[in-house]
Structures are given as structure tokens and as C-alpha cells.
N, C-alpha and C. Protein backbone atom coordinates (compact mmCIF):
# COMPACT_ATOMS: atom_id res chain seq x y z
N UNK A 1 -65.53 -14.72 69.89
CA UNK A 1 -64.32 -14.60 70.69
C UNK A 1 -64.47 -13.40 71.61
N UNK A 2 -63.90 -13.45 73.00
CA UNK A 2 -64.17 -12.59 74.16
C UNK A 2 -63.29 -11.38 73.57
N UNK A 3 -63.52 -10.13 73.88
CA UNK A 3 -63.01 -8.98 73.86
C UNK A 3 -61.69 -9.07 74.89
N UNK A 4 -60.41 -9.33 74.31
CA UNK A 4 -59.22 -9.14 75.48
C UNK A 4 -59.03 -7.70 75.41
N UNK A 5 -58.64 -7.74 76.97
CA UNK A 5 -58.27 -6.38 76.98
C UNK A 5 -57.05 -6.60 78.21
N UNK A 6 -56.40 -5.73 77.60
CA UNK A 6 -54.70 -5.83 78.30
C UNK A 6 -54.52 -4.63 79.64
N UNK A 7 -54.58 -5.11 80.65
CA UNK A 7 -54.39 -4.64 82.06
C UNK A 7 -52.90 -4.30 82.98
N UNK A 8 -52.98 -3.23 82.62
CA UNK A 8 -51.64 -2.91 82.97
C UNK A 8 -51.39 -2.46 84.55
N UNK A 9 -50.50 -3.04 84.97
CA UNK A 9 -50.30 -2.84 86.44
C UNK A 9 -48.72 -2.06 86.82
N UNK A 10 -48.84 -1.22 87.61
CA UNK A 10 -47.39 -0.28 88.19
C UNK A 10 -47.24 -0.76 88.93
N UNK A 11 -45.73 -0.74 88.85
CA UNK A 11 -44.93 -1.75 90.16
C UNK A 11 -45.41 -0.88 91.56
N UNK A 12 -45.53 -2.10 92.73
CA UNK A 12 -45.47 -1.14 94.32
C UNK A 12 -45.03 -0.72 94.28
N UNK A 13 -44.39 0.87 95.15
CA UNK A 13 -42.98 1.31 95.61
C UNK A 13 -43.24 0.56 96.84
N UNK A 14 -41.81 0.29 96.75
CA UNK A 14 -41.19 -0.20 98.30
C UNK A 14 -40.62 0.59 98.76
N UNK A 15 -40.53 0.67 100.29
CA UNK A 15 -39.26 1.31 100.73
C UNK A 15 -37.64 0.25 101.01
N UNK A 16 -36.48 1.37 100.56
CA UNK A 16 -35.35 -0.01 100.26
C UNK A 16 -34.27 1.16 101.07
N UNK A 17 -33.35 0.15 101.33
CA UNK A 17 -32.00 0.61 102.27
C UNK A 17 -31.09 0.00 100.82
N UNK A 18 -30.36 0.84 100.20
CA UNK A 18 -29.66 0.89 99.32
C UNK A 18 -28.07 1.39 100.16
N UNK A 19 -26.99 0.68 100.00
CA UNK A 19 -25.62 0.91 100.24
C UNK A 19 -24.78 0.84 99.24
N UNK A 20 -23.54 0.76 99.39
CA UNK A 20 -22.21 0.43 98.71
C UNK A 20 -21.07 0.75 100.01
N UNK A 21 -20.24 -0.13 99.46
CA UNK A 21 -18.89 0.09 100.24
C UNK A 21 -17.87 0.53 99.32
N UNK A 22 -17.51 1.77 100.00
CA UNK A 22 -16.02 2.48 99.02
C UNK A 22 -14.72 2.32 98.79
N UNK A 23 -13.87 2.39 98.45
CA UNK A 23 -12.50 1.56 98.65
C UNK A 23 -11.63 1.41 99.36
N UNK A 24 -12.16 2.49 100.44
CA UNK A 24 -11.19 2.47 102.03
C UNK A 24 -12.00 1.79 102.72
N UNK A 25 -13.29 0.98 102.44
CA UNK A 25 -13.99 0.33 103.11
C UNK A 25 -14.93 0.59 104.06
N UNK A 26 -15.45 2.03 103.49
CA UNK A 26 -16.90 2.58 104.40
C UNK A 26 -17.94 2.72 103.66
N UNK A 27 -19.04 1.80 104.31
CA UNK A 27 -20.03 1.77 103.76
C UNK A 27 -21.11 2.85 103.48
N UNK A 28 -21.94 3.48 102.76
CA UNK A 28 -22.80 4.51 102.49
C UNK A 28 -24.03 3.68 102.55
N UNK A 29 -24.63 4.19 102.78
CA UNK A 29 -26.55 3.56 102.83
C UNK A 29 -27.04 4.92 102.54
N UNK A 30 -27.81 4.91 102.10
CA UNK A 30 -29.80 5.25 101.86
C UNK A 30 -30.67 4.65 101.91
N UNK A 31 -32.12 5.16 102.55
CA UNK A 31 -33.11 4.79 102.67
C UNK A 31 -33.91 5.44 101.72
N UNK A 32 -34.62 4.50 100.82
CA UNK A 32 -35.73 5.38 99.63
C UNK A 32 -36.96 4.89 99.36
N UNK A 33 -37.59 5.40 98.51
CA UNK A 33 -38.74 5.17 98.01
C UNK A 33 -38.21 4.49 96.33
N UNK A 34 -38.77 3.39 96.22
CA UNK A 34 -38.54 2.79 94.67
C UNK A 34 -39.34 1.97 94.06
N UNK A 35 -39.69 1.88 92.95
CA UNK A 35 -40.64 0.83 91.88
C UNK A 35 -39.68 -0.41 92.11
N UNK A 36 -38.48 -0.04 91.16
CA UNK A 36 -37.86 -1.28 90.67
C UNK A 36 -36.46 -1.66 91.34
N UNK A 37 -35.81 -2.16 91.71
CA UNK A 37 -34.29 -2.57 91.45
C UNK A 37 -33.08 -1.08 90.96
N UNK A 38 -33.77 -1.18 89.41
CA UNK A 38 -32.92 0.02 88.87
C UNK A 38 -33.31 0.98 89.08
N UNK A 39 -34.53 1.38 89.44
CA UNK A 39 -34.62 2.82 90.27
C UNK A 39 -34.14 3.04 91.29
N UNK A 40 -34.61 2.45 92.72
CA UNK A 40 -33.44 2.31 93.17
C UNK A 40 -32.07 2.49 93.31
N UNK A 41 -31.44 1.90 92.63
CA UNK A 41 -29.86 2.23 92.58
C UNK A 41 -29.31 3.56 91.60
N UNK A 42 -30.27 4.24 90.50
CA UNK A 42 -30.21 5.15 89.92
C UNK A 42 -30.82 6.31 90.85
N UNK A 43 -31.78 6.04 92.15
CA UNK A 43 -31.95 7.62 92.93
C UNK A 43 -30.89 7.37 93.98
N UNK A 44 -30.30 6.10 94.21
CA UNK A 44 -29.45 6.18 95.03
C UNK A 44 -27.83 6.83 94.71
N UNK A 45 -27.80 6.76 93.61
CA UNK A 45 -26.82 7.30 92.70
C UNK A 45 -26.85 9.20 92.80
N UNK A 46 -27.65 9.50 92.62
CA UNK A 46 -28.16 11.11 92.50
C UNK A 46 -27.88 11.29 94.18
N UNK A 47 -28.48 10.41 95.12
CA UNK A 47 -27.96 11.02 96.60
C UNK A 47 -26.94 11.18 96.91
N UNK A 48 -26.49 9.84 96.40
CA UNK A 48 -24.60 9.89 96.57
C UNK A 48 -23.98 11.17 95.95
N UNK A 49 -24.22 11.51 94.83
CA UNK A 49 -23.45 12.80 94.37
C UNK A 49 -23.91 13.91 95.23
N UNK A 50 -25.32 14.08 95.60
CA UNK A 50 -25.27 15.32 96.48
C UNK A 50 -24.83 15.58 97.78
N UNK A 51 -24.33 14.41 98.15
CA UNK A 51 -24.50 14.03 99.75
C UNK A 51 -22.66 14.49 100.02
N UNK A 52 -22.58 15.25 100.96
CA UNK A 52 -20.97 15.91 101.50
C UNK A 52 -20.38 14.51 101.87
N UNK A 53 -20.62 13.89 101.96
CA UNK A 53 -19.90 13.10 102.99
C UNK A 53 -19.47 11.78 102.63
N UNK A 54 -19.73 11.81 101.25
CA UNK A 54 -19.26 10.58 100.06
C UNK A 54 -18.41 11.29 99.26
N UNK A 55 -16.82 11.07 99.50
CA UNK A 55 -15.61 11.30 98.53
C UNK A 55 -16.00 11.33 97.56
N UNK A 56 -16.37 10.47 96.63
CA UNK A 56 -16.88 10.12 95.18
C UNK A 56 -18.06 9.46 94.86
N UNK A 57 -18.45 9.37 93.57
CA UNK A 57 -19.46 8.70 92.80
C UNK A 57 -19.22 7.13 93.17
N UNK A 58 -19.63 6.81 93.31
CA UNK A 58 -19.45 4.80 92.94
C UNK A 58 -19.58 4.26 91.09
N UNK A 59 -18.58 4.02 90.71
CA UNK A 59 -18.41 3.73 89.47
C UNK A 59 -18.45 1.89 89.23
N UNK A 60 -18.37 1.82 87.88
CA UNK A 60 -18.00 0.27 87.86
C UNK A 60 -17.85 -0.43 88.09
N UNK A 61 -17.42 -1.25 89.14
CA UNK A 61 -17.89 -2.22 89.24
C UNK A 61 -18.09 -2.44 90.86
N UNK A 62 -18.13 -1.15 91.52
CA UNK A 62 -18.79 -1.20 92.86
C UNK A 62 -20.00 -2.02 92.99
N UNK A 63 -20.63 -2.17 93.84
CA UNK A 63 -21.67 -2.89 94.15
C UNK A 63 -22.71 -2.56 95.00
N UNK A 64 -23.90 -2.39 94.36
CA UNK A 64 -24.94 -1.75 95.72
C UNK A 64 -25.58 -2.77 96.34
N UNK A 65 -25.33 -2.82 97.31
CA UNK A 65 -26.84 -3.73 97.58
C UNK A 65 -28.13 -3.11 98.01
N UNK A 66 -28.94 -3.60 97.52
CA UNK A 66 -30.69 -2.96 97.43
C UNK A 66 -31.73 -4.11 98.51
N UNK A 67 -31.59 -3.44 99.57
CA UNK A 67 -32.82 -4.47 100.45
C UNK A 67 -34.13 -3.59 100.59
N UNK A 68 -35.50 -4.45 99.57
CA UNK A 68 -36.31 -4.28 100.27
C UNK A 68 -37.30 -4.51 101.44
N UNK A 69 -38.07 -3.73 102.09
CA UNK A 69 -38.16 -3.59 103.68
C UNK A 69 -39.23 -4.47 103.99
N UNK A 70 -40.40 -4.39 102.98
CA UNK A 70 -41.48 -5.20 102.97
C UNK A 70 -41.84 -6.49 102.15
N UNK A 71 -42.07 -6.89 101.38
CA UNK A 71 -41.42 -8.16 102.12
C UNK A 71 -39.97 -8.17 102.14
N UNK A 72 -39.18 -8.88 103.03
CA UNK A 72 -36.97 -8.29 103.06
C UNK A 72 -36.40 -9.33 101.99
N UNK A 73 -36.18 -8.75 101.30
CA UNK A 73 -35.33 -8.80 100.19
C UNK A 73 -34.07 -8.55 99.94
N UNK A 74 -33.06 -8.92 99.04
CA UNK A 74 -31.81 -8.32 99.12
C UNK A 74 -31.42 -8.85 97.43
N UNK A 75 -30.78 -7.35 97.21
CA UNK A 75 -30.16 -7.80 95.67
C UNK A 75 -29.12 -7.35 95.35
N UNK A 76 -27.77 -7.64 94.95
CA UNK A 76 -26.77 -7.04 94.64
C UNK A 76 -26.60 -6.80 93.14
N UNK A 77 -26.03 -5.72 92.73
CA UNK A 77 -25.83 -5.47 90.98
C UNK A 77 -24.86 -4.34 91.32
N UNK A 78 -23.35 -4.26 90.08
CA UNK A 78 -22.53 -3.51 90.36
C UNK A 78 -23.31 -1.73 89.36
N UNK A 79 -22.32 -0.75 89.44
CA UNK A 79 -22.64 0.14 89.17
C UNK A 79 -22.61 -0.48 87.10
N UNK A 80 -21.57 -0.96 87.03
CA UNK A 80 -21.23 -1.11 85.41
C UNK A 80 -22.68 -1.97 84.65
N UNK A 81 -23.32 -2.67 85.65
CA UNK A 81 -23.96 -3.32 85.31
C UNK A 81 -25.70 -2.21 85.27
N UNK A 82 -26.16 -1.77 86.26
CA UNK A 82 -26.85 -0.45 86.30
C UNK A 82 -26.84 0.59 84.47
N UNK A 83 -25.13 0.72 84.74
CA UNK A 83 -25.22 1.36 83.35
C UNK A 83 -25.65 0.93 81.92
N UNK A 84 -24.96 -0.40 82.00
CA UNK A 84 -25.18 -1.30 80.81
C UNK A 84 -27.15 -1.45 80.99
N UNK A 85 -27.83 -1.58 81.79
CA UNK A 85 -29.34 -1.45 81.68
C UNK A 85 -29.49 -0.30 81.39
N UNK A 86 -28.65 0.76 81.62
CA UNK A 86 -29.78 2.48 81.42
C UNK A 86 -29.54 2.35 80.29
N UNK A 87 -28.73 1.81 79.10
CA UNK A 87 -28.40 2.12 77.74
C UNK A 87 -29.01 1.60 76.83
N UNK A 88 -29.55 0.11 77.65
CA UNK A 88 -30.65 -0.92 76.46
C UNK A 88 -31.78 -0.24 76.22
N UNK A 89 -32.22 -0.80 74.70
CA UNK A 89 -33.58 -0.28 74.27
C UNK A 89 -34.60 -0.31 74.96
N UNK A 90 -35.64 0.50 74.66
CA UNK A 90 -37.29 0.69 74.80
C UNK A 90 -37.79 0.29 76.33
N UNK A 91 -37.35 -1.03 76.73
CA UNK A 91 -38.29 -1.62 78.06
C UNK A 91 -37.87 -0.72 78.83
N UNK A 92 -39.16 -0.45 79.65
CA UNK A 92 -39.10 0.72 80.79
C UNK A 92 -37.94 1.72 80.53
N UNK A 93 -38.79 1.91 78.93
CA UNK A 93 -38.58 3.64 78.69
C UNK A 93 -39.01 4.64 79.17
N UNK A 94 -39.83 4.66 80.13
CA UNK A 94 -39.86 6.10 81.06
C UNK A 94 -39.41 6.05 82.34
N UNK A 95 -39.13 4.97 82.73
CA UNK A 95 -38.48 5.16 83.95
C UNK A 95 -37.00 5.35 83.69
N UNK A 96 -36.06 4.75 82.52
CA UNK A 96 -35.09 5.36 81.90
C UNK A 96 -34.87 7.00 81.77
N UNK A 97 -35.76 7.17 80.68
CA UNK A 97 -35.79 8.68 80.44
C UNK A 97 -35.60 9.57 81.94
N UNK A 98 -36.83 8.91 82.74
CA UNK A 98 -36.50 9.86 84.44
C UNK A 98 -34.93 9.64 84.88
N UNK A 99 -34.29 8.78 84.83
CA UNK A 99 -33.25 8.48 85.45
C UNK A 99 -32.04 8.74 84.55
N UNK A 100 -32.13 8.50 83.33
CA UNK A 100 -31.16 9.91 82.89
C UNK A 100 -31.20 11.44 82.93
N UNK A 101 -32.36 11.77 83.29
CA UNK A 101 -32.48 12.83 83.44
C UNK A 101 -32.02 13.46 84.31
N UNK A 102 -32.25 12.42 85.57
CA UNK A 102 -31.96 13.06 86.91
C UNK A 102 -30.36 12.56 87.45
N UNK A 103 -29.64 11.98 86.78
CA UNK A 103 -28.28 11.51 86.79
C UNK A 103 -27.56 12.07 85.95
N UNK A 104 -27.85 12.59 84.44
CA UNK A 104 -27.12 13.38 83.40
C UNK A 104 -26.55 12.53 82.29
N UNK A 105 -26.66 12.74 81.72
CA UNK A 105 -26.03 12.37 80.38
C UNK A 105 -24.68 11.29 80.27
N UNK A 106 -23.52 12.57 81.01
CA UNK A 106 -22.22 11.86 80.90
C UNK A 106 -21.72 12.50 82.03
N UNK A 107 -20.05 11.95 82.43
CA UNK A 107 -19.59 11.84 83.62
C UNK A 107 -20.03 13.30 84.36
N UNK A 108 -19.92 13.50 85.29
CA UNK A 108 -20.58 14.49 86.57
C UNK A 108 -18.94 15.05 87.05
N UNK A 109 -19.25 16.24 87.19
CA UNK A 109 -18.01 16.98 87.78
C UNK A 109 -18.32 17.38 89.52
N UNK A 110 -18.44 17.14 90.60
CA UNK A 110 -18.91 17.26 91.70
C UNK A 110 -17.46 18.15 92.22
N UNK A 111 -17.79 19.40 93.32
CA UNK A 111 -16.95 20.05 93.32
C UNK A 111 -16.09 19.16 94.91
N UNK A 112 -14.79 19.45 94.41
CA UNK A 112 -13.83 18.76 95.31
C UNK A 112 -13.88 17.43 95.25
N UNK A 113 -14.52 16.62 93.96
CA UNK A 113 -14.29 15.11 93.79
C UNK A 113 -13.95 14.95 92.38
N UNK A 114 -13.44 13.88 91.94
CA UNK A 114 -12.85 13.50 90.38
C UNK A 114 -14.22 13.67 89.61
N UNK A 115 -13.85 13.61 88.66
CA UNK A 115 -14.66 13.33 87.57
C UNK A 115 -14.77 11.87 87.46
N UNK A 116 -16.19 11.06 87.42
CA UNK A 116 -16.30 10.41 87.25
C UNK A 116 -16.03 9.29 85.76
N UNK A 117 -15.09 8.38 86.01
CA UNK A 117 -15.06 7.82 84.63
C UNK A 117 -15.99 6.38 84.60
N UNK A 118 -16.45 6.07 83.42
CA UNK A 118 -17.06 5.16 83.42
C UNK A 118 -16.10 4.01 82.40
């Protein structure tokens, strides 16, 4: 019997135009660098909090859409749904671990915006 041997491959990064629309109805975009879907919307998440010019976090059941540039793509997934993946077990446990890391634990206090509830 042949010697298998298991070949592991890392996703491309793409570059992706990540948005949401807020509840007065203005849209936010970013342009990023991303592996997956949920990376993606988890560094797009971290911009949004640093960025002046976004009232608030995007919570629950907002909606990002994620287009990537090469080949053009488009995917929608709400924020509640994002979360419910950062919480499942083991699969793409390190790209998890990075993205709680760099998002925090639990809700975010940003100065001059609510506290985020989930």
C-alpha cells in the first residue's frame, strides 16, 4: 500500500469590499485583505470600531455583504450569524483564536458610542 500523505493547502487571500448598512440607512464599506468569508467580516468588524465615522458597532442581525474582487463574488451573512461561527468548536481554530483576539472577548465600550449588546 502507497504511503498517503495528507497535503495541506491555505486559503488565497483575496482582496474583498466588505459593507453594511446602518439603521438610518448609510452604508459603510471596507476594502481588505482576507482568507475566508469569516475573516473578512471579523477584520471588518475591528475597522468599524476604530473608524470615527461609524456611530456604532453593527450587531445582530445587520448584514455585511463580502464581495470578492478576483474572481467577483458576493456573500451576505448577518453579524448574529458571524458570532454564532466564532463560538463553534475546533474548525479553523486559529483563525478563531486571531479573531477573538483582535475583536475581544465581550461587548466593546467605544468612546461616545453604546455599548455593544449582543
Amino acid at each position: 500500500m502507497a504511503n498517503k500523505r495528507r497535503v495541506s493547502y491555505s486559503a488565497v487571500v483575496k482582496v474583498c469590499r466588505v459593507a453594511f448598512r446602518e439603521s438610518e440607512g448609510v452604508e459603510h464599506a471596507v476594502e481588505l485583505e482576507a482568507r475566508t468569508l469569516y475573516e473578512a467580516v471579523g477584520l471588518t468588524i475591528d475597522r468599524f470600531r476604530r473608524c470615527e465615522h461609524v456611530p456604532y458597532e453593527p450587531q445582530g442581525l445587520h448584514e455585511f455583504i463580502v464581495e470578492s474582487r478576483e474572481p467577483s463574488t458576493q456573500h451576505r451573512l448577518t453579524r448574529k450569524l458571524f458570532d454564532t461561527w466564532l463560538r463553534r468548536p475546533p474548525a479553523d481554530g486559529a483563525l478563531k483564536t486571531k479573531l477573538k483576539a483582535l475583536l475581544g472577548s465581550g461587548p466593546q465600550t467605544v468612546p461616545g458610542r453604546l455599548k455593544n449588546r449582543y
